[in-house]
C-alpha atoms as a PDB file:
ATOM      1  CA  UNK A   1     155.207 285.410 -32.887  1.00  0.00           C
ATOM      2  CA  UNK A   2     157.946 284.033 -31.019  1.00  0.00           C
ATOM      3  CA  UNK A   3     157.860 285.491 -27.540  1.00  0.00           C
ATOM      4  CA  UNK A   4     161.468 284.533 -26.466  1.00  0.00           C
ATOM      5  CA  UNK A   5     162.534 286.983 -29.132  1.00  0.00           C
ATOM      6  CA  UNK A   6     159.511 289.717 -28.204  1.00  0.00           C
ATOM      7  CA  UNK A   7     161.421 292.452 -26.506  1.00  0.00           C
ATOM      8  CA  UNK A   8     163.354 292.407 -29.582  1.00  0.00           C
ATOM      9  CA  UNK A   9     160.986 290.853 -32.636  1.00  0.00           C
ATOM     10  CA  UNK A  10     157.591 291.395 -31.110  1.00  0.00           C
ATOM     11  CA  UNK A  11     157.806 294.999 -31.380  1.00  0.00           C
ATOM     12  CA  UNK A  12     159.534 294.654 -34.642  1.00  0.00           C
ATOM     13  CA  UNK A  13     156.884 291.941 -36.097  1.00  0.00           C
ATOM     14  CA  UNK A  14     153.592 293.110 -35.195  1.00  0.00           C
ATOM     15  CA  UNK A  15     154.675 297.071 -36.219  1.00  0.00           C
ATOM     16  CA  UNK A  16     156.987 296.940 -39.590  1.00  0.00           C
ATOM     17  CA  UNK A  17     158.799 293.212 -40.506  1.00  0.00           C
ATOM     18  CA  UNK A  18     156.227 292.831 -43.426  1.00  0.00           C
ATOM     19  CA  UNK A  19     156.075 295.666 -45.516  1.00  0.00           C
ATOM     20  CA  UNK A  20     152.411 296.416 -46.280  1.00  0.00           C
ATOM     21  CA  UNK A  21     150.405 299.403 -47.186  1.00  0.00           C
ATOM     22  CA  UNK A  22     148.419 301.463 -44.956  1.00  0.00           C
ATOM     23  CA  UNK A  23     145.207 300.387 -46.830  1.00  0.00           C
ATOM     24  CA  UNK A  24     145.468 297.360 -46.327  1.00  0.00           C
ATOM     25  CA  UNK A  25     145.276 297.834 -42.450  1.00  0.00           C
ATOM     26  CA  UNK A  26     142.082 298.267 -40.792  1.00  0.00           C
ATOM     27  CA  UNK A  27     141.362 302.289 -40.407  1.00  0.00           C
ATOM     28  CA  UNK A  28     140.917 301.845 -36.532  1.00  0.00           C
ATOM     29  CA  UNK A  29     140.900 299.037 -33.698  1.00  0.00           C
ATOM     30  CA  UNK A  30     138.674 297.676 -31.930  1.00  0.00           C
ATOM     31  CA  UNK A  31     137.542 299.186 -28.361  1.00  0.00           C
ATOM     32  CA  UNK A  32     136.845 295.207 -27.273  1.00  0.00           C
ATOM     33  CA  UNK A  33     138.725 294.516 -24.192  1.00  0.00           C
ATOM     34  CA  UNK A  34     139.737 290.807 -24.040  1.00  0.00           C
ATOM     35  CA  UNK A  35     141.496 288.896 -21.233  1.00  0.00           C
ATOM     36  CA  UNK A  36     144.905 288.028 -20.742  1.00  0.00           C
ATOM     37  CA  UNK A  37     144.875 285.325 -19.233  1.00  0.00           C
ATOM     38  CA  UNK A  38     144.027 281.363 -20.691  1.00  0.00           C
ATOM     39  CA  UNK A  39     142.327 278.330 -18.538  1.00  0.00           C
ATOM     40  CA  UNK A  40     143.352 276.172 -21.283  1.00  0.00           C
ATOM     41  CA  UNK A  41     145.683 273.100 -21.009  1.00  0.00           C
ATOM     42  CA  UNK A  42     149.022 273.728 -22.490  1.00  0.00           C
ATOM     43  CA  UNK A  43     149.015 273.058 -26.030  1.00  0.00           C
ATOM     44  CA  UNK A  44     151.660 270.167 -27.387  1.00  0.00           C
ATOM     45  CA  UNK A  45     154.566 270.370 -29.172  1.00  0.00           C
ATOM     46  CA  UNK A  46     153.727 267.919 -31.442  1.00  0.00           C
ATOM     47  CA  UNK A  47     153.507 269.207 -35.464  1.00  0.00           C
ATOM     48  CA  UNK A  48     151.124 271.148 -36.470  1.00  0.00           C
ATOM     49  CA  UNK A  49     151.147 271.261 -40.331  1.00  0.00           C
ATOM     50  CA  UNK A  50     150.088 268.619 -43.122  1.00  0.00           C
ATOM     51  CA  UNK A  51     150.079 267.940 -46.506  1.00  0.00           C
ATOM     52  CA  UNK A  52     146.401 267.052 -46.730  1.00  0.00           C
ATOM     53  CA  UNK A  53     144.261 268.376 -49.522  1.00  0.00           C
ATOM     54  CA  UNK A  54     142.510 271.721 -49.359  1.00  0.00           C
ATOM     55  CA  UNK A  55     140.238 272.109 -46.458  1.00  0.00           C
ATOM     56  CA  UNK A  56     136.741 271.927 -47.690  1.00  0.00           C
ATOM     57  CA  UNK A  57     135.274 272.624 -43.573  1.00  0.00           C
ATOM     58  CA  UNK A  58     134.959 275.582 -41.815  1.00  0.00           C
ATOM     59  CA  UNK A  59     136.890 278.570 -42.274  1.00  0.00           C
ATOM     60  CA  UNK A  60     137.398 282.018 -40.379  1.00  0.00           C
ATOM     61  CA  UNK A  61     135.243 284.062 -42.368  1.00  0.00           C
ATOM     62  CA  UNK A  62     137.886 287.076 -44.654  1.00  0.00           C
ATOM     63  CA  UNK A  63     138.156 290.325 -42.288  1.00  0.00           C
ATOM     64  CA  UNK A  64     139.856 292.260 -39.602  1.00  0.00           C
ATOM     65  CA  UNK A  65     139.372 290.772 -36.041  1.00  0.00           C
ATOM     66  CA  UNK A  66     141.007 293.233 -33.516  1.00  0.00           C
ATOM     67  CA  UNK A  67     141.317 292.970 -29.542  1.00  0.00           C
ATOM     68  CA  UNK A  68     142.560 295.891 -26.901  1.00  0.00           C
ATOM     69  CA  UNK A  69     144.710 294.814 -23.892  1.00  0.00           C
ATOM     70  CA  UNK A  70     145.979 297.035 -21.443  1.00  0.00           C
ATOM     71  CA  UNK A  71     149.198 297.229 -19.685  1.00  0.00           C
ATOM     72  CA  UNK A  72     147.834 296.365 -16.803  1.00  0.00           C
ATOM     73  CA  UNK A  73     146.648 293.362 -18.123  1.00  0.00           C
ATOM     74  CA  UNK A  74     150.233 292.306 -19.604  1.00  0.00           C
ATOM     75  CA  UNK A  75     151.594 292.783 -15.956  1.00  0.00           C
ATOM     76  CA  UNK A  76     149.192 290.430 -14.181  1.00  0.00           C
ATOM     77  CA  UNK A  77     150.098 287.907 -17.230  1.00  0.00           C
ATOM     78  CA  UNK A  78     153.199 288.516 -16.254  1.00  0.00           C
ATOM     79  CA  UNK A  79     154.217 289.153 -19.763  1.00  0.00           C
ATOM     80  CA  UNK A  80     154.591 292.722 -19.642  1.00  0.00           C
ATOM     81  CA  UNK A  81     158.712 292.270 -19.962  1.00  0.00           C
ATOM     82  CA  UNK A  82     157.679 290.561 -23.834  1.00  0.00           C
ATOM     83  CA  UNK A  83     155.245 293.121 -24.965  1.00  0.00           C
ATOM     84  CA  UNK A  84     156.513 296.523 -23.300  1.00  0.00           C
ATOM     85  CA  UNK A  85     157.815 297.736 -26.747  1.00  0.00           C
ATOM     86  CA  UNK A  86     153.825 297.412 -28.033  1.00  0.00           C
ATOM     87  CA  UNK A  87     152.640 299.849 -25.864  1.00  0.00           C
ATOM     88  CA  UNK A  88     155.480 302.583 -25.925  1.00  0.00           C
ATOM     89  CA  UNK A  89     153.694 305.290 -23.460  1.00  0.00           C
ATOM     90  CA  UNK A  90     149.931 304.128 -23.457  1.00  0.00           C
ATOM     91  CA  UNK A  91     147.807 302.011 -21.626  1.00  0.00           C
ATOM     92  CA  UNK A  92     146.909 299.734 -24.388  1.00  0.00           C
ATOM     93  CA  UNK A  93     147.587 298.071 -27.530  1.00  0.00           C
ATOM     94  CA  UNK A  94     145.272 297.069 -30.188  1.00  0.00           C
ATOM     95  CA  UNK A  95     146.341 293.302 -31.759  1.00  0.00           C
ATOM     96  CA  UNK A  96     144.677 292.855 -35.161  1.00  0.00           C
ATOM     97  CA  UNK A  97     144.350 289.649 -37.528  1.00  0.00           C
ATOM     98  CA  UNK A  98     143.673 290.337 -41.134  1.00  0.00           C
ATOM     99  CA  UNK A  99     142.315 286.824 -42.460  1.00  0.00           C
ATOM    100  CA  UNK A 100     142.378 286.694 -46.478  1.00  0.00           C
ATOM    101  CA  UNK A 101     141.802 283.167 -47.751  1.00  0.00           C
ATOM    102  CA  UNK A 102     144.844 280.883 -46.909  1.00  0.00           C
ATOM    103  CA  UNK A 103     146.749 284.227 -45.432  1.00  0.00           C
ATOM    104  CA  UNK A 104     146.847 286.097 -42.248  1.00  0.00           C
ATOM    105  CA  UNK A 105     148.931 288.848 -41.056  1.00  0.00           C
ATOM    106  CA  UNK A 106     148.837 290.382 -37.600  1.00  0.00           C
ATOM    107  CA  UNK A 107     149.095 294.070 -36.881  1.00  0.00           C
ATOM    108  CA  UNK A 108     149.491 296.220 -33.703  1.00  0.00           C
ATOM    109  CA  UNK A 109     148.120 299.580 -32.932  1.00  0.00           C
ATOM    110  CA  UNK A 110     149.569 301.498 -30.074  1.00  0.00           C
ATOM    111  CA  UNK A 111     146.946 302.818 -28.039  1.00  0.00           C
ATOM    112  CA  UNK A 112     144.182 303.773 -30.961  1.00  0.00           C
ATOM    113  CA  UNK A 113     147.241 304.246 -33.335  1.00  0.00           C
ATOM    114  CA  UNK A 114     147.268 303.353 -37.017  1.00  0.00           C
ATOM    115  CA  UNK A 115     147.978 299.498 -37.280  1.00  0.00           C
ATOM    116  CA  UNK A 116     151.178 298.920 -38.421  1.00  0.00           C
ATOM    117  CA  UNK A 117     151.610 295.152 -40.171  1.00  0.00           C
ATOM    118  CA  UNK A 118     153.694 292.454 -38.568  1.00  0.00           C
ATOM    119  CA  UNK A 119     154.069 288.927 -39.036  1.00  0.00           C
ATOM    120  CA  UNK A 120     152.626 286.992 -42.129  1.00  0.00           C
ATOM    121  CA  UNK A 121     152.262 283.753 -42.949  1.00  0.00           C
ATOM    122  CA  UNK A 122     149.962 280.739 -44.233  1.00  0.00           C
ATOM    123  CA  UNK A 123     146.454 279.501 -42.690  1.00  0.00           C
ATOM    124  CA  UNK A 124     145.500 275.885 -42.596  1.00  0.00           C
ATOM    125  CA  UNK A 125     142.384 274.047 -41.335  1.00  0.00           C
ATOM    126  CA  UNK A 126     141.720 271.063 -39.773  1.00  0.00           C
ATOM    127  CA  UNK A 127     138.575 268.986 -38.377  1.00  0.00           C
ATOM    128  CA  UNK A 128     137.116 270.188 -34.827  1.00  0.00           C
ATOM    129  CA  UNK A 129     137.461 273.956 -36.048  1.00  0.00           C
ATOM    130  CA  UNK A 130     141.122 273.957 -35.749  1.00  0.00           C
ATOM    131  CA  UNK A 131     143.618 276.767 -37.384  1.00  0.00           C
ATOM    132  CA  UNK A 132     147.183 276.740 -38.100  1.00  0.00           C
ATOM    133  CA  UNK A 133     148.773 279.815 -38.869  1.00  0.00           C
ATOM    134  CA  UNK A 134     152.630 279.480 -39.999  1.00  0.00           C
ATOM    135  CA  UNK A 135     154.523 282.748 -40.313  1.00  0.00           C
ATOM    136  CA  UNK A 136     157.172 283.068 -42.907  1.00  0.00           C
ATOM    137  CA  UNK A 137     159.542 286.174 -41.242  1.00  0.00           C
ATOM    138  CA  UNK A 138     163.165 284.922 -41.295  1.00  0.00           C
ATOM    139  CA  UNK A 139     162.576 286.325 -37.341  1.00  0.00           C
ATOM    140  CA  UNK A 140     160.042 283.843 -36.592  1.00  0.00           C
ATOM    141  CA  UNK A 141     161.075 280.714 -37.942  1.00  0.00           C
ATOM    142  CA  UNK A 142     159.765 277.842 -37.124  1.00  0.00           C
ATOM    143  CA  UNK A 143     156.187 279.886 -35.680  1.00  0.00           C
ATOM    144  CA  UNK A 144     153.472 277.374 -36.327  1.00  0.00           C
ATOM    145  CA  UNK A 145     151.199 277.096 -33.883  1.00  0.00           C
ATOM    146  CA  UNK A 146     147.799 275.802 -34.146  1.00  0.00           C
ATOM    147  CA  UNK A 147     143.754 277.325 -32.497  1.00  0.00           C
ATOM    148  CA  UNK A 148     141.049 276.017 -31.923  1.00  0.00           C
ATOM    149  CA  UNK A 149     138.279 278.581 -33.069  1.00  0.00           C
ATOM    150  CA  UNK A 150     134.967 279.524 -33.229  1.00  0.00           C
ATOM    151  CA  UNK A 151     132.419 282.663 -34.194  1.00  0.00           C
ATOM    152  CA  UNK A 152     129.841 283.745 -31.796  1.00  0.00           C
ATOM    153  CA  UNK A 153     128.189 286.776 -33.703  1.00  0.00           C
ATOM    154  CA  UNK A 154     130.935 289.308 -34.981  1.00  0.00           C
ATOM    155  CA  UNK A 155     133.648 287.979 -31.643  1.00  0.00           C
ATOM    156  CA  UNK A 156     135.775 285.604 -33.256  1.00  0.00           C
ATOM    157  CA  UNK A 157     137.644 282.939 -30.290  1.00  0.00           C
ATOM    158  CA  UNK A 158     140.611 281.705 -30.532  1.00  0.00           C
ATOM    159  CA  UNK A 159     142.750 279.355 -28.538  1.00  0.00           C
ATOM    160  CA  UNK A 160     145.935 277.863 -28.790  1.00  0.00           C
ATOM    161  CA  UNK A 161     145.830 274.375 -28.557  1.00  0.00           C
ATOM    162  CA  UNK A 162     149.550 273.297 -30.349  1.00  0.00           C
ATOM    163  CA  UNK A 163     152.886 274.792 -31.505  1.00  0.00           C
ATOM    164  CA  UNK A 164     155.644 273.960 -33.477  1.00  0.00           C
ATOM    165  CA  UNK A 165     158.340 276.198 -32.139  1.00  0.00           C
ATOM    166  CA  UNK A 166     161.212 276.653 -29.246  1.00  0.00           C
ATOM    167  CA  UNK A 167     159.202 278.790 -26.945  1.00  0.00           C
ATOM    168  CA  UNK A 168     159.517 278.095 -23.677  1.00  0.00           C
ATOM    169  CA  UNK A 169     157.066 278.804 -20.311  1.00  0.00           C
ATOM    170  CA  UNK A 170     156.963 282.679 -20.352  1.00  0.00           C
ATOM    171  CA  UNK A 171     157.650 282.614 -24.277  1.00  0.00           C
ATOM    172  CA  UNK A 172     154.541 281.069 -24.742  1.00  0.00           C
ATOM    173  CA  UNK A 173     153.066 282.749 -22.148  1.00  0.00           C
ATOM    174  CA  UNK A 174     153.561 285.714 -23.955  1.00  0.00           C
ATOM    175  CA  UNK A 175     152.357 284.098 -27.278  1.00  0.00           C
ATOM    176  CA  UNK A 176     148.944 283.298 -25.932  1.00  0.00           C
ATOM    177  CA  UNK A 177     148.925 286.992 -24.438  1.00  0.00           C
ATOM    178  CA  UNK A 178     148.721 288.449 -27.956  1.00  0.00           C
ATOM    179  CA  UNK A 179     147.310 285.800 -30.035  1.00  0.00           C
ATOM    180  CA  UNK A 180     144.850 284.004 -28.211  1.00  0.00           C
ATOM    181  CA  UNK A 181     140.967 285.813 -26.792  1.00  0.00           C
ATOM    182  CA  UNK A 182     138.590 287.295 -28.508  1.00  0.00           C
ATOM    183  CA  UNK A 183     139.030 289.552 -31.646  1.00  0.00           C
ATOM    184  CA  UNK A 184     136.021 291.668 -32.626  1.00  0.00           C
ATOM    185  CA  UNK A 185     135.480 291.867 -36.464  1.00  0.00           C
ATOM    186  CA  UNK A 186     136.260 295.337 -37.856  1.00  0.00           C
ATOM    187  CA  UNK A 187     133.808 297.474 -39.629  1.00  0.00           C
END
């Protein structure tokens, strides 16, 4: 998830870094359109991870949560020089999270495409409905960077609010691009 290393890693993360089988990716993506673009403040630097005890709070419920952006979209983010390799000749890419108890791993699917795993890592939870997701790839070290979320029905919000990494303006731009918005759950 590091966007200074997306025209090379993003592509290469979200499609086939983490070897996975094709059931364990959702059979289709989600239709959702979400926005590109993020009124909130930039999140810190400051360290995202801890060595509390197990969250007993709040957690994103286990599932697939999937958003559609266009190409179109990544332009007026001005990110579209990141993500270009997710969309090879379409229109849009599909950006899935698969959420399994203290895991998460994020998949693409070009335009309606099967969703091919990318990068993996750790959830961990914090008061005020806050997320950290760590990923492990060798590619991606250090990603940590840290959501607030919520659920509103089946939509499941995310925003970044912290990160633990070397990304600069339009690296992070380009995080927030594919990780942050709404992901619908998946059937």
């Amino acid at each position: 998830m590091r966007p200074n290393r997306v025209v090379i890693t993003l592509p290469a993360l979200l499609m086939c870094v983490v070897s996975c089988s094709d059931d364990d990716a959702p059979s289709k993506a989600s239709a959702a359109r979400a926005t590109a673009s993020s009124s909130a403040p930039e999140p810190s630097s400051a360290p995202a991870t801890s060595s509390a005890p197990a969250w007993a709070g709040p957690k994103i419920p286990d599932g697939a949560y999937s958003k559609t952006v266009t190409r179109a979209a990544a332009k007026a983010a001005e990110v579209a020089d990141f993500v270009f390799g997710d969309f090879g000749n379409r229109d849009s890419v599909s950006y899935t999270y698969k959420v399994s108890g203290d895991r998460f791993t994020i998949f693409v699917a070009r335009a309606g495409g099967i969703p091919e795993p990318g990068e993996a890592g750790t959830l961990s939870y914090a008061p005020g409905k806050k997320v950290t997701m760590a990923g492990e790839s060798e590619a991606c070290a250090p990603c940590v960077y840290t959501y607030r979320w919520r659920l509103s029905g089946q939509s499941l919000h995310l925003t970044l609010v912290g990160h633990e990494s070397s990304d600069g303006p339009k690296e992070l731009a380009a995080t927030r691009f594919v990780t942050e918005g709404v992901f619908e759950r998946q059937p």
